[in-house]
N, C-alpha and C. Protein backbone atom coordinates (compact mmCIF):
# COMPACT_ATOMS: atom_id res chain seq x y z
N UNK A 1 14.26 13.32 -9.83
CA UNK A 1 12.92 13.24 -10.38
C UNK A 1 12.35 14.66 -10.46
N UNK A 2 11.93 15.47 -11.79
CA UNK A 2 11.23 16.25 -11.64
C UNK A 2 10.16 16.41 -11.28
N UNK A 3 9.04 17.62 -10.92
CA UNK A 3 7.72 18.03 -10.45
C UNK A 3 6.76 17.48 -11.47
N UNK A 4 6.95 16.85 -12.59
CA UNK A 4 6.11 16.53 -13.57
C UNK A 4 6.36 14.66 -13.36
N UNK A 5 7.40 14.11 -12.92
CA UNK A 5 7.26 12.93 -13.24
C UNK A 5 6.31 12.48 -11.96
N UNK A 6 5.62 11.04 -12.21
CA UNK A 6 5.38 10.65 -11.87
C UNK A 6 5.45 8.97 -11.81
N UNK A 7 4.73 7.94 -10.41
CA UNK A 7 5.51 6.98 -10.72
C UNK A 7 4.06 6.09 -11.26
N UNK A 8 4.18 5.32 -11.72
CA UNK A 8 2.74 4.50 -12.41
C UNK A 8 3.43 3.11 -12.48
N UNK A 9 2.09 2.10 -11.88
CA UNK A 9 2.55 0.61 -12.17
C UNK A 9 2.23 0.41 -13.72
N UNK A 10 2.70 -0.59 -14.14
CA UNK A 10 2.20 -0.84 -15.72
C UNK A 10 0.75 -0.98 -15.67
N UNK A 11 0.15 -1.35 -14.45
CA UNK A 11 -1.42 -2.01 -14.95
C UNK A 11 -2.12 -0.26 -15.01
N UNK A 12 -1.80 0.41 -14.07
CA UNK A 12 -1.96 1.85 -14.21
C UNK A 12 -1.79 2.88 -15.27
N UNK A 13 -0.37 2.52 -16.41
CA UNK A 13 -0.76 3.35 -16.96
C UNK A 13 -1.25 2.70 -18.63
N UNK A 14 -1.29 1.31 -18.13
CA UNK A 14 -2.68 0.69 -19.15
C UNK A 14 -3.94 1.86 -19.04
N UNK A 15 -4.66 1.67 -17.23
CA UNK A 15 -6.13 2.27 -17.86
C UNK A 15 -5.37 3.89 -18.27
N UNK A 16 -4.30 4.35 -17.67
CA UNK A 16 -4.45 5.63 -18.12
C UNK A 16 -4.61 6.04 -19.62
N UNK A 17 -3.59 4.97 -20.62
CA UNK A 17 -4.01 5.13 -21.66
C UNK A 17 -4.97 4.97 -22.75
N UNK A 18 -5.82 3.66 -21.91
CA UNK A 18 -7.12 4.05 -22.74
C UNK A 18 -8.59 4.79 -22.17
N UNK A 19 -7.98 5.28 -21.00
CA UNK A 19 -8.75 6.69 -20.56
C UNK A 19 -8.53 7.83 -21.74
N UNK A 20 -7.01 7.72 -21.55
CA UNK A 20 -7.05 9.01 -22.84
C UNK A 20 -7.23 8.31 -23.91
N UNK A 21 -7.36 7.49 -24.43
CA UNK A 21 -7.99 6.71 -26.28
C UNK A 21 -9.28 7.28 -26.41
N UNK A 22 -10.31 6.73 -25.18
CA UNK A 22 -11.46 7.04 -25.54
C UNK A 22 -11.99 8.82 -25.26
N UNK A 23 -11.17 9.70 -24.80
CA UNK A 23 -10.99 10.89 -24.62
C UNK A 23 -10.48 11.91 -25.80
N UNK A 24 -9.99 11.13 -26.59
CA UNK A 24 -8.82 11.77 -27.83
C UNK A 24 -10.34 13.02 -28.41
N UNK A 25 -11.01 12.62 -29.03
CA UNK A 25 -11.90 13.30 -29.72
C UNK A 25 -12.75 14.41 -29.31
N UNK A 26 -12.80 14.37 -27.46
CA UNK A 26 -13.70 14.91 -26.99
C UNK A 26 -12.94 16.07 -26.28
N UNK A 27 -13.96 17.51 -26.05
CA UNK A 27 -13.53 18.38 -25.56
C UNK A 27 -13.46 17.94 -24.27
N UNK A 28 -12.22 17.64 -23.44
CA UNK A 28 -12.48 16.94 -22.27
C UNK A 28 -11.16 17.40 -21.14
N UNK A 29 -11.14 18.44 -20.20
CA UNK A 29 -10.23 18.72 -19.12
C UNK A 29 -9.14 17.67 -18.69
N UNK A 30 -9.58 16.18 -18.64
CA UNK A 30 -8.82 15.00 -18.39
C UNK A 30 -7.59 15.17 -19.30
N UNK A 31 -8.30 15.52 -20.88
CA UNK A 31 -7.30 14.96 -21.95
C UNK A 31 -5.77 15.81 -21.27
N UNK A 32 -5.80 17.05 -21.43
CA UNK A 32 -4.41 17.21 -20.96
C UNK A 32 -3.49 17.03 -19.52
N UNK A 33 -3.94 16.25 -18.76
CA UNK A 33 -3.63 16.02 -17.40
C UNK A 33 -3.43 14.49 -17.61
N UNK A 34 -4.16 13.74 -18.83
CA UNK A 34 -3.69 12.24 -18.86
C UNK A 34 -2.59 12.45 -19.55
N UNK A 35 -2.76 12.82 -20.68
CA UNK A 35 -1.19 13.52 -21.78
C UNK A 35 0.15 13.72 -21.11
N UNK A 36 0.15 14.76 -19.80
CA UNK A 36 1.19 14.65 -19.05
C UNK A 36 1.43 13.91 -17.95
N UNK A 37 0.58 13.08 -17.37
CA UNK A 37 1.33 12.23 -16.97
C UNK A 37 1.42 11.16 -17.29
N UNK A 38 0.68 10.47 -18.67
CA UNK A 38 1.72 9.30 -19.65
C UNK A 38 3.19 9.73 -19.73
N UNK A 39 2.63 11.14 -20.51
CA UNK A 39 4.47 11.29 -21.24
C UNK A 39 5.43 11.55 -20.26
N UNK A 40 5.36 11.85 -18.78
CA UNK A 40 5.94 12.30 -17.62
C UNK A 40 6.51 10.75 -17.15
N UNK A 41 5.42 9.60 -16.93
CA UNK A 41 6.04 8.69 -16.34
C UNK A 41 6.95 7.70 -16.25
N UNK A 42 7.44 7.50 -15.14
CA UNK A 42 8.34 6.50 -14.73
C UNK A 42 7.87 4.99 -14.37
N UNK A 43 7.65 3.58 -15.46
CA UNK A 43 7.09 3.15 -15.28
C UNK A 43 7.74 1.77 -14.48
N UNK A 44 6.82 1.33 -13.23
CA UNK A 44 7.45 0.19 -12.60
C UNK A 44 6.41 -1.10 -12.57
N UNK A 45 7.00 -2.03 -12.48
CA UNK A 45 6.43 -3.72 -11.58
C UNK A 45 5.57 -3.08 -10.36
N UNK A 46 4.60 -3.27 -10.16
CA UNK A 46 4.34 -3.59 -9.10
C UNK A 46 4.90 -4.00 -7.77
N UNK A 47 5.76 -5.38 -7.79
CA UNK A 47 6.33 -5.57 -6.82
C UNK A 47 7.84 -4.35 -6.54
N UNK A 48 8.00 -3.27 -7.24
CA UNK A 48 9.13 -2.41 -7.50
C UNK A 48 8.76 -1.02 -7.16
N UNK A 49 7.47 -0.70 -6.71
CA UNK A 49 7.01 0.74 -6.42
C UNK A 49 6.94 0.66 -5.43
N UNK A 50 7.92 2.21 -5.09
CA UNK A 50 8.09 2.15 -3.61
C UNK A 50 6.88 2.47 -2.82
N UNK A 51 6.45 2.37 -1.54
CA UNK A 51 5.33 2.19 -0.63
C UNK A 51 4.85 3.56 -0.57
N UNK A 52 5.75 4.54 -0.80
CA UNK A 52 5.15 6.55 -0.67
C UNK A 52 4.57 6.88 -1.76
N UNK A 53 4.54 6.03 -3.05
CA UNK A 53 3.88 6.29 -4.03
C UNK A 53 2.25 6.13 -4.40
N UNK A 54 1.64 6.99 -4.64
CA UNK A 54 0.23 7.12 -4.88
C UNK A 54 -0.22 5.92 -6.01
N UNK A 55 -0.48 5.26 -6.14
CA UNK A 55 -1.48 3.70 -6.97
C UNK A 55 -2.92 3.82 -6.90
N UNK A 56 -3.53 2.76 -7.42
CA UNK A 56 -4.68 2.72 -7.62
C UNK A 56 -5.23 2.08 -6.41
N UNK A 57 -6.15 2.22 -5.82
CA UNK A 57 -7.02 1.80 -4.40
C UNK A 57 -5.97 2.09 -3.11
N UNK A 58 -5.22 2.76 -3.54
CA UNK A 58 -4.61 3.72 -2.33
C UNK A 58 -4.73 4.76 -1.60
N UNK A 59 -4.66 4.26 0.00
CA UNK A 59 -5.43 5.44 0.89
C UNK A 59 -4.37 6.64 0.98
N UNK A 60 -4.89 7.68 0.55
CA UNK A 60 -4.10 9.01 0.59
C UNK A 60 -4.47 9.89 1.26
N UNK A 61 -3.42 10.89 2.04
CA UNK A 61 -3.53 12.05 2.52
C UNK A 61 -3.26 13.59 1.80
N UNK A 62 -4.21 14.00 1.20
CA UNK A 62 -3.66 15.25 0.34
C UNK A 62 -4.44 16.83 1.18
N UNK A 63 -3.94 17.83 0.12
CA UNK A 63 -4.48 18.89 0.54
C UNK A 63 -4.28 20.11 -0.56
N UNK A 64 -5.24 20.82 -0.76
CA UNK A 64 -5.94 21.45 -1.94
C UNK A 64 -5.09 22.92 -1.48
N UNK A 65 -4.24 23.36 -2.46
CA UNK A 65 -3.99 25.04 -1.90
C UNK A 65 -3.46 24.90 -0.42
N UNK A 66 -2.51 24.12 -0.04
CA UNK A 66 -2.48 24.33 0.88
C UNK A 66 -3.40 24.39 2.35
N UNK A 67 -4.69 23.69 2.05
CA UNK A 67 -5.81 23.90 2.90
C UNK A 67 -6.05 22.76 3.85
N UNK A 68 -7.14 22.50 4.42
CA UNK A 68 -7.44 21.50 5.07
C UNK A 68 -6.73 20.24 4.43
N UNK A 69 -6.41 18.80 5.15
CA UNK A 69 -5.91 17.63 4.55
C UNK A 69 -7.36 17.02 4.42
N UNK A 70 -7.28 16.30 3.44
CA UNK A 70 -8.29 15.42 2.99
C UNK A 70 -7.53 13.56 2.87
N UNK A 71 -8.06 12.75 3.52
CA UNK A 71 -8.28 11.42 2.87
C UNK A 71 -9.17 10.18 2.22
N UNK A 72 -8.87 10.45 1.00
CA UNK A 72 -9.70 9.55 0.13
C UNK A 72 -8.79 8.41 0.09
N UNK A 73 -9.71 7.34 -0.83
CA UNK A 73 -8.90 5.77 -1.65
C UNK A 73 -8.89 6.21 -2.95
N UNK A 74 -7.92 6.66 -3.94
CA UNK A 74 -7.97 6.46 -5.23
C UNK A 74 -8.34 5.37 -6.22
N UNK A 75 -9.99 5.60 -6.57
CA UNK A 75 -10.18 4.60 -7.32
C UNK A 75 -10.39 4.94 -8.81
N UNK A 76 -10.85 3.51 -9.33
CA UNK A 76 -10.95 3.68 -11.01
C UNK A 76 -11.93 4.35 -11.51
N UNK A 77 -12.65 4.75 -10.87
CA UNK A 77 -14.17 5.16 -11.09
C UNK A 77 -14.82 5.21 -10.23
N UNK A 78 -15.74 6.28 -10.23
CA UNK A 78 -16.87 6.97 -9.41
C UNK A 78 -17.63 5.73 -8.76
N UNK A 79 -17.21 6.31 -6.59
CA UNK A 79 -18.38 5.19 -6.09
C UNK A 79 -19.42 5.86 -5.62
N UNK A 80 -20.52 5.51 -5.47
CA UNK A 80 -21.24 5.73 -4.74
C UNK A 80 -21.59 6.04 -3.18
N UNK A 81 -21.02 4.96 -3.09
CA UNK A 81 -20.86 4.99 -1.68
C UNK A 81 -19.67 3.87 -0.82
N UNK A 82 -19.09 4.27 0.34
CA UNK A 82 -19.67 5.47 1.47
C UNK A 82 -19.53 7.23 0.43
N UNK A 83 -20.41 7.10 0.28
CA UNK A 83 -19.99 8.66 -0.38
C UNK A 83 -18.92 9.55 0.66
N UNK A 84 -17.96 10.16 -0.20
CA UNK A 84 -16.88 10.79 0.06
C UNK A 84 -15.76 9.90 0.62
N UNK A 85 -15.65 8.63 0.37
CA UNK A 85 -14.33 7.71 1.15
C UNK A 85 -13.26 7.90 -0.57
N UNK A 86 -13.83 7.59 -1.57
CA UNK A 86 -13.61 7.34 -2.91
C UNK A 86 -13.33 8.77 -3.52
N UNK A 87 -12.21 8.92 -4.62
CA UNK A 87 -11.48 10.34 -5.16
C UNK A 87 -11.38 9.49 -6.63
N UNK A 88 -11.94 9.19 -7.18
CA UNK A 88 -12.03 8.99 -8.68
C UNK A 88 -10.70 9.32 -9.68
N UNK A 89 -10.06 8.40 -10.18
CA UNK A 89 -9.16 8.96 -11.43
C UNK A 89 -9.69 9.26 -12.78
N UNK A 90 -11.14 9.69 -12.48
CA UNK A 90 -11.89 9.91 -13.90
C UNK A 90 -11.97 11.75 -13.01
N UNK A 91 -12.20 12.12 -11.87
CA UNK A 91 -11.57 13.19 -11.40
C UNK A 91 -10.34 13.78 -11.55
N UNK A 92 -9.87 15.43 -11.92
CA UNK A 92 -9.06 16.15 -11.71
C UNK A 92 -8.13 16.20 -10.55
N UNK A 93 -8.45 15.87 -9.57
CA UNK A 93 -8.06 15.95 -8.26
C UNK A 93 -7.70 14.32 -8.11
N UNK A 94 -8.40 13.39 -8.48
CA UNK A 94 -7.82 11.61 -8.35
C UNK A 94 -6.91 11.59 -9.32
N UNK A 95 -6.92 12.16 -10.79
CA UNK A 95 -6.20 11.92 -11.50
C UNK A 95 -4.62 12.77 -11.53
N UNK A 96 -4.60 13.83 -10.86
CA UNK A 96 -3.49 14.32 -10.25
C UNK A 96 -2.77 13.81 -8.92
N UNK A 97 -3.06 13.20 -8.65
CA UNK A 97 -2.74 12.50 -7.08
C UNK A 97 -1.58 10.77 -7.74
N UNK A 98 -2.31 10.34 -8.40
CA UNK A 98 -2.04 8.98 -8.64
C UNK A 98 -0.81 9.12 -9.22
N UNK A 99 0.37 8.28 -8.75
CA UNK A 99 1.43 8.09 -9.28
C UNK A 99 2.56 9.51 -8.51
N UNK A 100 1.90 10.28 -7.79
CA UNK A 100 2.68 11.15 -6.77
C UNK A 100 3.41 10.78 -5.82
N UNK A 101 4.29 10.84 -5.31
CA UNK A 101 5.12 10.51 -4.45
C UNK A 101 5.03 11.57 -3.36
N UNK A 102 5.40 11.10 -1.70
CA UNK A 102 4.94 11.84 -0.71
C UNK A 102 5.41 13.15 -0.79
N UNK A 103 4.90 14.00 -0.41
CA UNK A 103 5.32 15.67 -0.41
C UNK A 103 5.87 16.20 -2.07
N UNK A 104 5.03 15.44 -2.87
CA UNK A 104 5.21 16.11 -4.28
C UNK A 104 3.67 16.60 -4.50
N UNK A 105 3.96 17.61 -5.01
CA UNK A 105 2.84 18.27 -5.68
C UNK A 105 2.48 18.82 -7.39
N UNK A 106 1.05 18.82 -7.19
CA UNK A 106 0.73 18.55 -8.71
C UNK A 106 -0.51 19.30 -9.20
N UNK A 107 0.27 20.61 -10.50
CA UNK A 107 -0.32 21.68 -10.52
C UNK A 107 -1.91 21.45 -11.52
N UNK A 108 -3.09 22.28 -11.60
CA UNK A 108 -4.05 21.69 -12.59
C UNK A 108 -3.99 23.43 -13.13
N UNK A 109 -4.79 23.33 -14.05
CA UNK A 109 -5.65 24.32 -14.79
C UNK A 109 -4.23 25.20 -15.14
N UNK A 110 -4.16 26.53 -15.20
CA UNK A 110 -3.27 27.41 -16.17
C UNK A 110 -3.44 28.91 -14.61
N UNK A 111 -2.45 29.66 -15.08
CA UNK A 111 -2.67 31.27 -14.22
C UNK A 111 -3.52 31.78 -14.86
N UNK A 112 -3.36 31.54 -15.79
CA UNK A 112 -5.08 32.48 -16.24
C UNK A 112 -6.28 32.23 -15.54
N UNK A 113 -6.54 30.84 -15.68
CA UNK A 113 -8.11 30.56 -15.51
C UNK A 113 -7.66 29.98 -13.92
N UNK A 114 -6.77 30.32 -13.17
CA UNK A 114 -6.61 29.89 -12.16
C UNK A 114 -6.06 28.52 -11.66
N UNK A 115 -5.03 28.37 -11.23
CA UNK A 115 -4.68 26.98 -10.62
C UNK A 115 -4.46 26.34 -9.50
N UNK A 116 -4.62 25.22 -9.18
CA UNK A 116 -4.91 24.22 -8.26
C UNK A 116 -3.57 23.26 -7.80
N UNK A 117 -3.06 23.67 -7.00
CA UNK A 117 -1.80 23.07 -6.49
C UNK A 117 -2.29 21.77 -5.49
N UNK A 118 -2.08 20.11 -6.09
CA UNK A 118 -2.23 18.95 -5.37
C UNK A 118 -1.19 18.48 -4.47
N UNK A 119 -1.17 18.28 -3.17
CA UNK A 119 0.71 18.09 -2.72
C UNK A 119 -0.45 16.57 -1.90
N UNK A 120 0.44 15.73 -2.24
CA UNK A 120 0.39 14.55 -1.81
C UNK A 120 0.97 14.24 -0.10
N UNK A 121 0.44 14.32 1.02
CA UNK A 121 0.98 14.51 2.02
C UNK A 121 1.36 12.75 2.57
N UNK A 122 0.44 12.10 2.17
CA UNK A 122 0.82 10.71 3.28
C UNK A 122 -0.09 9.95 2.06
N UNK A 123 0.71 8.05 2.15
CA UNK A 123 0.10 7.10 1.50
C UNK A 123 0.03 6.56 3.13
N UNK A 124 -1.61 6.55 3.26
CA UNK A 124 -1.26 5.46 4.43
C UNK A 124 -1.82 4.18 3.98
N UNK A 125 -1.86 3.54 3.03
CA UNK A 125 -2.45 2.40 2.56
C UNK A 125 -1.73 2.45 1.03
N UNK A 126 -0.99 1.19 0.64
CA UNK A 126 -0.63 0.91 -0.77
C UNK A 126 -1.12 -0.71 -0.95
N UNK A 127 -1.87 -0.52 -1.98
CA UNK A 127 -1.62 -2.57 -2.20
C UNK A 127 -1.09 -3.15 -2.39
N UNK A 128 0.13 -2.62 -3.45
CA UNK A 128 1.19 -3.39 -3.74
C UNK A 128 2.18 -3.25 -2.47
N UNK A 129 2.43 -2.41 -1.49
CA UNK A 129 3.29 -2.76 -0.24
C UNK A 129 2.61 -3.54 0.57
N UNK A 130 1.17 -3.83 0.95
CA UNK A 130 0.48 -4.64 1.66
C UNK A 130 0.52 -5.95 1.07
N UNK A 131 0.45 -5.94 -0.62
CA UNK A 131 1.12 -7.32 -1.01
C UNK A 131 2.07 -8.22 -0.10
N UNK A 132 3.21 -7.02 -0.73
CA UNK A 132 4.81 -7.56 -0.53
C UNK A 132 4.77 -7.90 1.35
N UNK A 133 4.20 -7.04 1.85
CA UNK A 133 4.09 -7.57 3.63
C UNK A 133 3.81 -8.91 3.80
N UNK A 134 2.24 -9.00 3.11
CA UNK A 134 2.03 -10.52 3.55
C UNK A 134 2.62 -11.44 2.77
N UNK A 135 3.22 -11.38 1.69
CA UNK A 135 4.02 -12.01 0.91
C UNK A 135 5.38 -12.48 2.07
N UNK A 136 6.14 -11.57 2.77
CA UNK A 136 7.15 -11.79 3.45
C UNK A 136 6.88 -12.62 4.55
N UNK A 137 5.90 -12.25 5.15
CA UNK A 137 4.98 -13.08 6.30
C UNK A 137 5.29 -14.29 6.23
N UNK A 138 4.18 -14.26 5.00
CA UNK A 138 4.10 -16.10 4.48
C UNK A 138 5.18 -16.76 4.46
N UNK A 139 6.47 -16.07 3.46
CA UNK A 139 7.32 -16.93 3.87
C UNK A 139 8.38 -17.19 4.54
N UNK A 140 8.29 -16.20 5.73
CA UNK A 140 9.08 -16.42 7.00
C UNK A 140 8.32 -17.19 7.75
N UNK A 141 7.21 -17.62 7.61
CA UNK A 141 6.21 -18.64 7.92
C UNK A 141 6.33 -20.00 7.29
N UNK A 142 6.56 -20.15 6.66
CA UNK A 142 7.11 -21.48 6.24
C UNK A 142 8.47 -21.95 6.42
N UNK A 143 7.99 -23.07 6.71
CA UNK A 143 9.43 -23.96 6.75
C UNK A 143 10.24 -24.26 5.68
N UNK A 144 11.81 -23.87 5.87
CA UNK A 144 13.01 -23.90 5.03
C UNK A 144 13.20 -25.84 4.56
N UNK A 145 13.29 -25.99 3.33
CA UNK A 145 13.69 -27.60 3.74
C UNK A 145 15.15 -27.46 3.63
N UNK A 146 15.93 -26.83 3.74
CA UNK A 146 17.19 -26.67 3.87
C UNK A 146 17.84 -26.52 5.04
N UNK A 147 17.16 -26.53 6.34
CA UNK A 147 16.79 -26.16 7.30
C UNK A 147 17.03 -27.13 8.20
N UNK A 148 17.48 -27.25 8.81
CA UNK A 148 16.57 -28.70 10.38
C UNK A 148 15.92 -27.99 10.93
N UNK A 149 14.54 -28.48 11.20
CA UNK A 149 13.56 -27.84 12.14
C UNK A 149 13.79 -28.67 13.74
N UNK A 150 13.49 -28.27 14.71
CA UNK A 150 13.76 -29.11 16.11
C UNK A 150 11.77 -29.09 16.26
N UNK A 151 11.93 -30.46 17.15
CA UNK A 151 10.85 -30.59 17.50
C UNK A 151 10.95 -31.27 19.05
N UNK A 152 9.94 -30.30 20.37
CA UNK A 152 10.65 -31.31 21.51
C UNK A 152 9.37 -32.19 21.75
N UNK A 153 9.92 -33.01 22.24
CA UNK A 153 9.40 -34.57 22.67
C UNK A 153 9.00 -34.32 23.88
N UNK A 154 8.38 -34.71 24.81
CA UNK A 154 8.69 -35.58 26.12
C UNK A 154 8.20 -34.32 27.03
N UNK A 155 8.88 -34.24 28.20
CA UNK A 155 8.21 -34.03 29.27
C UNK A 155 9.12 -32.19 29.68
N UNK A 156 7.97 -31.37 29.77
CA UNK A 156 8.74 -29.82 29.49
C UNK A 156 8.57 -28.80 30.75
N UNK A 157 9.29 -30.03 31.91
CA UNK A 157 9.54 -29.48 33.02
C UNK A 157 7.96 -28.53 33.84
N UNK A 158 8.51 -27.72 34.30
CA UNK A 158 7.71 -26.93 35.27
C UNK A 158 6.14 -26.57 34.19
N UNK A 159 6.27 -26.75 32.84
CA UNK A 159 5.23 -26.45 32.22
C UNK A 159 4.35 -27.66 31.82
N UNK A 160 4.83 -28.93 32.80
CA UNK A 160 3.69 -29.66 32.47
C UNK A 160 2.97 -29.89 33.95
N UNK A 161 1.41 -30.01 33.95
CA UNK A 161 0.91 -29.64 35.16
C UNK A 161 1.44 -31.64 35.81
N UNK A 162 1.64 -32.69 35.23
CA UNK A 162 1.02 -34.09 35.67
C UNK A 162 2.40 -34.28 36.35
N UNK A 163 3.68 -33.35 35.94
CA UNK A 163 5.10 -34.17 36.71
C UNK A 163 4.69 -33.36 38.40
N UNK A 164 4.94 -34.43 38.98
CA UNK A 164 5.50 -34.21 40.40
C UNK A 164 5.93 -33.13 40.72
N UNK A 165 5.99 -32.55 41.87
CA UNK A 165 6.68 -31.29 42.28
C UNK A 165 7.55 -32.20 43.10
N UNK A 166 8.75 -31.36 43.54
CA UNK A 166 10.04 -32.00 44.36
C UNK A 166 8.87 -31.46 45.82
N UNK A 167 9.20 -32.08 47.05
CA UNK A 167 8.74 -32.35 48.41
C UNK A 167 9.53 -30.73 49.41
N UNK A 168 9.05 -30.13 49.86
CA UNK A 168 9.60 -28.81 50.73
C UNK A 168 10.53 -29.30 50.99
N UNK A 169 11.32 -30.26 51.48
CA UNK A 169 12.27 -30.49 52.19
C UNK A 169 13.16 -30.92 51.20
N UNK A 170 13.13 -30.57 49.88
CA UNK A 170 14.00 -31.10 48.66
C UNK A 170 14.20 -32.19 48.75
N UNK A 171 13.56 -33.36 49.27
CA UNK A 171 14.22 -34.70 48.69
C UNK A 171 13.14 -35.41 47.95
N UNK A 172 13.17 -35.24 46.85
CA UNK A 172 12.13 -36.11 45.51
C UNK A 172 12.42 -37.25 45.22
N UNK A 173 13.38 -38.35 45.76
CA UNK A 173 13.67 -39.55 45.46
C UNK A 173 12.09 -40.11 45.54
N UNK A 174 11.55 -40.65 44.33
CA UNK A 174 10.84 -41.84 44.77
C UNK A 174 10.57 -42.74 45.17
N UNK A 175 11.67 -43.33 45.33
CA UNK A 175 11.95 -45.07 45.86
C UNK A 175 12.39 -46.03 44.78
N UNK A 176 11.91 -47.69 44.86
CA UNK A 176 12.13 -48.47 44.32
C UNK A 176 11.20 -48.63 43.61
N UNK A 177 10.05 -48.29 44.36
CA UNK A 177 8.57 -48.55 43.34
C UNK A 177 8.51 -48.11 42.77
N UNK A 178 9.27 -46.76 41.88
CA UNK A 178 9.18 -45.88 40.54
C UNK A 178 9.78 -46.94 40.00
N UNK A 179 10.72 -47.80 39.90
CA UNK A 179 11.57 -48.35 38.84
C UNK A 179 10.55 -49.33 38.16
């Protein structure tokens, strides 16, 4: 995989492309950073992207130049609040992140006017792997009908409080009057 690809679910690089549709006309920084990573990507299923990959409402660990780490949620659009939890893919910095894979990095702007190196350090949150978790859950949680299930009956020794204890002197015969 080269430094330019990136990985994108299909529903992802839906909005990416009509982020850039409605962008085409306008003098707009996005347009060439959506441009390369449409034409860059590697596109998967959902249930098929691996868990280190950057997605949409995914909690990420990045860091700017090499600087302090930062973690945001990559979302679709600007929140409000908690102000600063949210990194926008209508942002330079959200929209370089998404579709990164761990310890890849992702350059902005030009040497001229100066550039901005994104390195993706940690996904600690994906939805589509939190899917597939509770997806597996569930159905190691259910019963196989292919299966025999056991079920016990009756009386489960030392863990029921109402049976008898045997007598110190070990002899528990009850007598005749049990029969």
């Amino acid at each position: 995989m080269s430094d330019e690809t990136c990985i994108l679910t299909t529903k992802d690089l839906t909005i990416l492309e009509v982020m850039l549709d409605r962008r085409r006309d306008r003098d707009d920084s996005l347009v060439p950073v959506l441009k390369r990573k449409i034409n860059s990507a590697l596109i998967m299923f959902r249930d098929d992207v691996p868990e280190n990959v950057a997605t949409l409402s995914s909690r990420v660990a990045f860091s700017v130049d090499g600087k302090a780490i930062d973690t945001r949620i990559i979302s679709h659009e600007a929140m409000t609040s908690p102000t600063g939890m949210f990194l926008p893919i209508t942002s330079l910095r959200g929209l370089a992140l998404l579709g990164l894979v761990e310890g890849q990095e992702f350059r902005l702007g030009s040497r001229d006017a100066g550039e901005e190196r994104i390195r993706l350090d940690k996904v600690h949150y994906q939805p589509e792997a939190a899917k597939r978790a509770g997806q597996a859950v569930a159905k190691m949680a259910r019963p196989r009908p292919d299966r025999a299930s056991l079920r016990l009956v009756g009386d489960f020794g030392e863990l029921n409080p109402r049976r008898p204890v045997a007598a110190a002197d070990g002899f528990d015969d009850p007598g005749p009057s049990a029969a």
